[in-house]
Protein backbone atom coordinates (compact mmCIF):
# COMPACT_ATOMS: atom_id res chain seq x y z
CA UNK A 1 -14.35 7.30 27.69
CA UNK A 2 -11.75 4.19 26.69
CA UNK A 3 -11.66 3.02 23.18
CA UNK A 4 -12.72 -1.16 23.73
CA UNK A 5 -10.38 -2.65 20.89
CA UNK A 6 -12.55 -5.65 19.21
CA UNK A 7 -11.29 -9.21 20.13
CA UNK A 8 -12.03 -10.54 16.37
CA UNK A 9 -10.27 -9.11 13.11
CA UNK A 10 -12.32 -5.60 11.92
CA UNK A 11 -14.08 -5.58 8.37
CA UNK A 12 -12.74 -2.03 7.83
CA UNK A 13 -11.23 1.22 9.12
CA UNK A 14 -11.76 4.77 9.40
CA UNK A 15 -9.32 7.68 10.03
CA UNK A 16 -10.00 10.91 10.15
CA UNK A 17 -7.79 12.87 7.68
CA UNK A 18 -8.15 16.71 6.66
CA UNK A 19 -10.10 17.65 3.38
CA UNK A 20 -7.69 19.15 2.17
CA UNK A 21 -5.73 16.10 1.55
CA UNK A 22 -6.11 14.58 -2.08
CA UNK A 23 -7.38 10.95 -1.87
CA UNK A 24 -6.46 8.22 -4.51
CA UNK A 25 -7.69 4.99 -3.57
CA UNK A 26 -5.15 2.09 -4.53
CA UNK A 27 -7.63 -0.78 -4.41
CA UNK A 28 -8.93 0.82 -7.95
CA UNK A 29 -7.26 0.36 -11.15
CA UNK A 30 -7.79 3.92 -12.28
CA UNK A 31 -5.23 5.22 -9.16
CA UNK A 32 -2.67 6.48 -11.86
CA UNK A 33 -5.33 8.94 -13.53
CA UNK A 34 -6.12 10.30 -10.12
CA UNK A 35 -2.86 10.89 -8.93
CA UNK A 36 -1.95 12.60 -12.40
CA UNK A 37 -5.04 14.69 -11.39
CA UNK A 38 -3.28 16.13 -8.17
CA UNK A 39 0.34 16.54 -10.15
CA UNK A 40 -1.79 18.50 -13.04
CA UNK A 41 -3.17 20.61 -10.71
CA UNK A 42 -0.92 21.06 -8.33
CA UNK A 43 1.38 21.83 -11.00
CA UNK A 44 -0.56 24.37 -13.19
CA UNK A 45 -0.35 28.04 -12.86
CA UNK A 46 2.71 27.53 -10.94
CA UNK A 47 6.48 28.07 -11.92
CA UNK A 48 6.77 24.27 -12.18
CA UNK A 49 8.59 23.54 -14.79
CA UNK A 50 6.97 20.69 -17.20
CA UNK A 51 10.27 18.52 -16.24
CA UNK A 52 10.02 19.36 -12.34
CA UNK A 53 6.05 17.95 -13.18
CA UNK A 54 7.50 15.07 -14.91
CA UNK A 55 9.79 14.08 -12.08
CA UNK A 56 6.85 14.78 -9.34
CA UNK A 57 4.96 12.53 -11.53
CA UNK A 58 7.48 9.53 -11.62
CA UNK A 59 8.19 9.94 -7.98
CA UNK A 60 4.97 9.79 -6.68
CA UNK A 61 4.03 6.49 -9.12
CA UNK A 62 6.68 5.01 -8.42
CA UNK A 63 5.96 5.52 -4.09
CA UNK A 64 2.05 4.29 -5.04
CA UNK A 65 3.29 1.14 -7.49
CA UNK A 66 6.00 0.23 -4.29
CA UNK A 67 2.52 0.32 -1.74
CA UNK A 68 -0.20 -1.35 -4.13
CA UNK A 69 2.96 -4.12 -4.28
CA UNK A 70 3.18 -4.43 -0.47
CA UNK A 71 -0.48 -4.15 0.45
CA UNK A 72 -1.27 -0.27 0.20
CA UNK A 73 -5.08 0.77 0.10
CA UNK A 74 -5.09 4.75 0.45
CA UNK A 75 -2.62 7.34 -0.39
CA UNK A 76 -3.27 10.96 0.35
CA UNK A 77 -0.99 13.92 -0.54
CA UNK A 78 -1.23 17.57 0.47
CA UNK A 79 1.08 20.28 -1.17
CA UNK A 80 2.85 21.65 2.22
CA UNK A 81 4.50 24.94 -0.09
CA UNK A 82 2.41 27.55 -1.36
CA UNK A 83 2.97 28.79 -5.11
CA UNK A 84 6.55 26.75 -6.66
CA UNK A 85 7.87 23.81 -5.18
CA UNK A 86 5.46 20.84 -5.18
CA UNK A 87 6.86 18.46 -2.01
CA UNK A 88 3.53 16.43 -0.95
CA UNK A 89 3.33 15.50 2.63
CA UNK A 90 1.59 12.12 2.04
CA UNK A 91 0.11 9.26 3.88
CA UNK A 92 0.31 5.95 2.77
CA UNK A 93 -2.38 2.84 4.65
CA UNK A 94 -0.90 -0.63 3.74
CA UNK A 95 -2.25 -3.62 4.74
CA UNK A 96 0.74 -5.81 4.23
CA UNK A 97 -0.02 -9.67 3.31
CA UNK A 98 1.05 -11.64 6.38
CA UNK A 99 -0.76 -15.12 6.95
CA UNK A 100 -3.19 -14.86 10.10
CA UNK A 101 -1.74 -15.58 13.54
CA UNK A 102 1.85 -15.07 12.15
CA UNK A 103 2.19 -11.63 13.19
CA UNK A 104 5.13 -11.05 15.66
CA UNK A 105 4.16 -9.27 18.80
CA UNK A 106 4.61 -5.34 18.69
CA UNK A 107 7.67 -5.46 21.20
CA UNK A 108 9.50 -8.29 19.06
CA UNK A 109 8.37 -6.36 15.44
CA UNK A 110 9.66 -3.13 17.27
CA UNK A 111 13.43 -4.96 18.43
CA UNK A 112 13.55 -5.82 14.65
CA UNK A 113 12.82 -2.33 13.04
CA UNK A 114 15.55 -0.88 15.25
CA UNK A 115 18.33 -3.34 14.90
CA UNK A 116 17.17 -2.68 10.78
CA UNK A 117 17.75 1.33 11.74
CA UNK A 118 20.06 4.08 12.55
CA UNK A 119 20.64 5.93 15.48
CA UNK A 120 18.95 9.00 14.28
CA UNK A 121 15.64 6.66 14.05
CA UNK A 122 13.31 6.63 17.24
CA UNK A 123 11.51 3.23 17.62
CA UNK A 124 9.09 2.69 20.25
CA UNK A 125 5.60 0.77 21.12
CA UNK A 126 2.74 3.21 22.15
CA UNK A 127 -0.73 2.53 22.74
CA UNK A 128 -3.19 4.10 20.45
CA UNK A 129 -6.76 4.24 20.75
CA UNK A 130 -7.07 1.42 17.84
CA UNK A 131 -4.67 -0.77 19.53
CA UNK A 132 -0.60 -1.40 20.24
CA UNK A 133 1.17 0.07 18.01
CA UNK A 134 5.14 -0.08 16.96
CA UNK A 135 6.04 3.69 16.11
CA UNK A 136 8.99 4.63 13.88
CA UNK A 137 9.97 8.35 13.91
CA UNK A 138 12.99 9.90 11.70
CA UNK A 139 13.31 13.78 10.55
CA UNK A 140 10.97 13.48 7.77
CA UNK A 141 8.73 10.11 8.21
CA UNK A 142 6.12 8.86 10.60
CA UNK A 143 5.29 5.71 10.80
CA UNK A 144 2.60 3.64 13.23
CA UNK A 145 2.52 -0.10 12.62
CA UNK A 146 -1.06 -0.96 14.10
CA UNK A 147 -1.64 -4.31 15.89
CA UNK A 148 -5.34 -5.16 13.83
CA UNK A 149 -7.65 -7.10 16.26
CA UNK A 150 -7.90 -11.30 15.50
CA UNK A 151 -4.25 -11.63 14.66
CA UNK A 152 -4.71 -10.28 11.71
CA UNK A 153 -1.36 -8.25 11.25
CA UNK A 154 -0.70 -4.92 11.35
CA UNK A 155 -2.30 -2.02 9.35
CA UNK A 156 0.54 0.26 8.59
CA UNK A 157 0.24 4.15 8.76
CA UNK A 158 3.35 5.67 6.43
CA UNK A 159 3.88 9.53 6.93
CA UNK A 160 6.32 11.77 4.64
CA UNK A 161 6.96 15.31 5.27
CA UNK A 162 9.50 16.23 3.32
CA UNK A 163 9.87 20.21 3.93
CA UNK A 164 7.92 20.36 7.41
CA UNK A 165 9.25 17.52 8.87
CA UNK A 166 8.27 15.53 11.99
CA UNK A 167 8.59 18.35 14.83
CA UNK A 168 6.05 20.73 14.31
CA UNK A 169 2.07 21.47 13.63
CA UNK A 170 2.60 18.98 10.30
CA UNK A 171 3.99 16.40 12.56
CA UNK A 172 1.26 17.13 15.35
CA UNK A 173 -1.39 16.64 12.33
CA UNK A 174 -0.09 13.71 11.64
CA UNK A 175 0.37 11.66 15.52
CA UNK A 176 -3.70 13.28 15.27
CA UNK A 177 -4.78 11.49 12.22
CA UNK A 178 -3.05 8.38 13.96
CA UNK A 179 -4.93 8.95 17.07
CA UNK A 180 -7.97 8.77 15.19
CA UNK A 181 -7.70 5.38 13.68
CA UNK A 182 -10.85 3.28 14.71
CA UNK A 183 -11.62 -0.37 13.72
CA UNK A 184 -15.01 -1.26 12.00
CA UNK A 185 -16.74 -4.74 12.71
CA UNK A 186 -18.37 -6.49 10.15
């Protein structure tokens, strides 16, 4: 079966994404109390120091307060060490603000982010079920920069994995839950 990408800009998406990943939903002004939710309990009954907490804390505000200021909608986080260090792999969905039809096609966005990149960054355009996309792969980030139907930009999928990093089963998880993006008409 072939995924038909819709011709007119979707209401809405849906991923699939593991329940074991925390959800804080940026769109709601009460995002801060859940993400101190995951630091508290990620961080208690471990041998987290309360300034290692602190600095988790700041890091991870400071990463949501960036996306809710360029767009971000979602941000999940899953604890990738067992018992000590706290290093979330996250995912951050951003919707960045870009005026409708001025969206640069995925070959000309994807010339830009590599002339803007090293030589240890892979850029390419793949096609993903949901659409074109401009991929962005370095040792410890994943990014898919999806071409929304109607012109309507590009709905950006931001992958950290700090320990793990992007060659392995974390990384495999991760080019899954991007698979998985479908559009929703309104």
């Amino acid at each position: 079966m072939t995924d038909v990408v819709p011709e007119k800009a979707p209401s809405d998406y849906r991923l699939l994404v593991p329940r074991d990943w925390f959800r804080i939903d940026l769109t709601q002004t009460r995002w801060r109390s859940q993400l101190k939710v995951f630091v508290d309990r990620e961080c208690s009954g471990s041998r987290t120091s309360a300034e290692a907490a602190r600095n988790i804390w700041i890091t991870l505000r400071n990463t949501a307060e960036r996306g809710v200021a360029d767009g971000a909608l979602e941000f999940f986080l899953r604890t990738e060490a067992p018992e000590g260090a706290l290093a979330p792999a996250s995912l951050l969905i951003s919707w960045p603000p870009l005026p409708a039809g001025l969206a640069p096609a995925p070959e000309d966005f994807a010339r830009a982010l590599d002339d803007r990149t090293g030589p240890e960054t892979e850029v390419s355009v793949i096609g993903l079920p949901a659409g074109q996309t401009v991929h962005v792969r370095t040792e410890t980030t994943l990014d898919y920069h999806v071409r929304m139907p109607g012109d309507a930009g590009f709905l950006h999928l931001a992958f950290s994995m700090p320990l793990s990093g992007t060659h392995g089963s974390m990384g495999n998880l991760c080019d899954a839950m991007a698979q998985s993006l479908r559009w929703v008409s309104g």
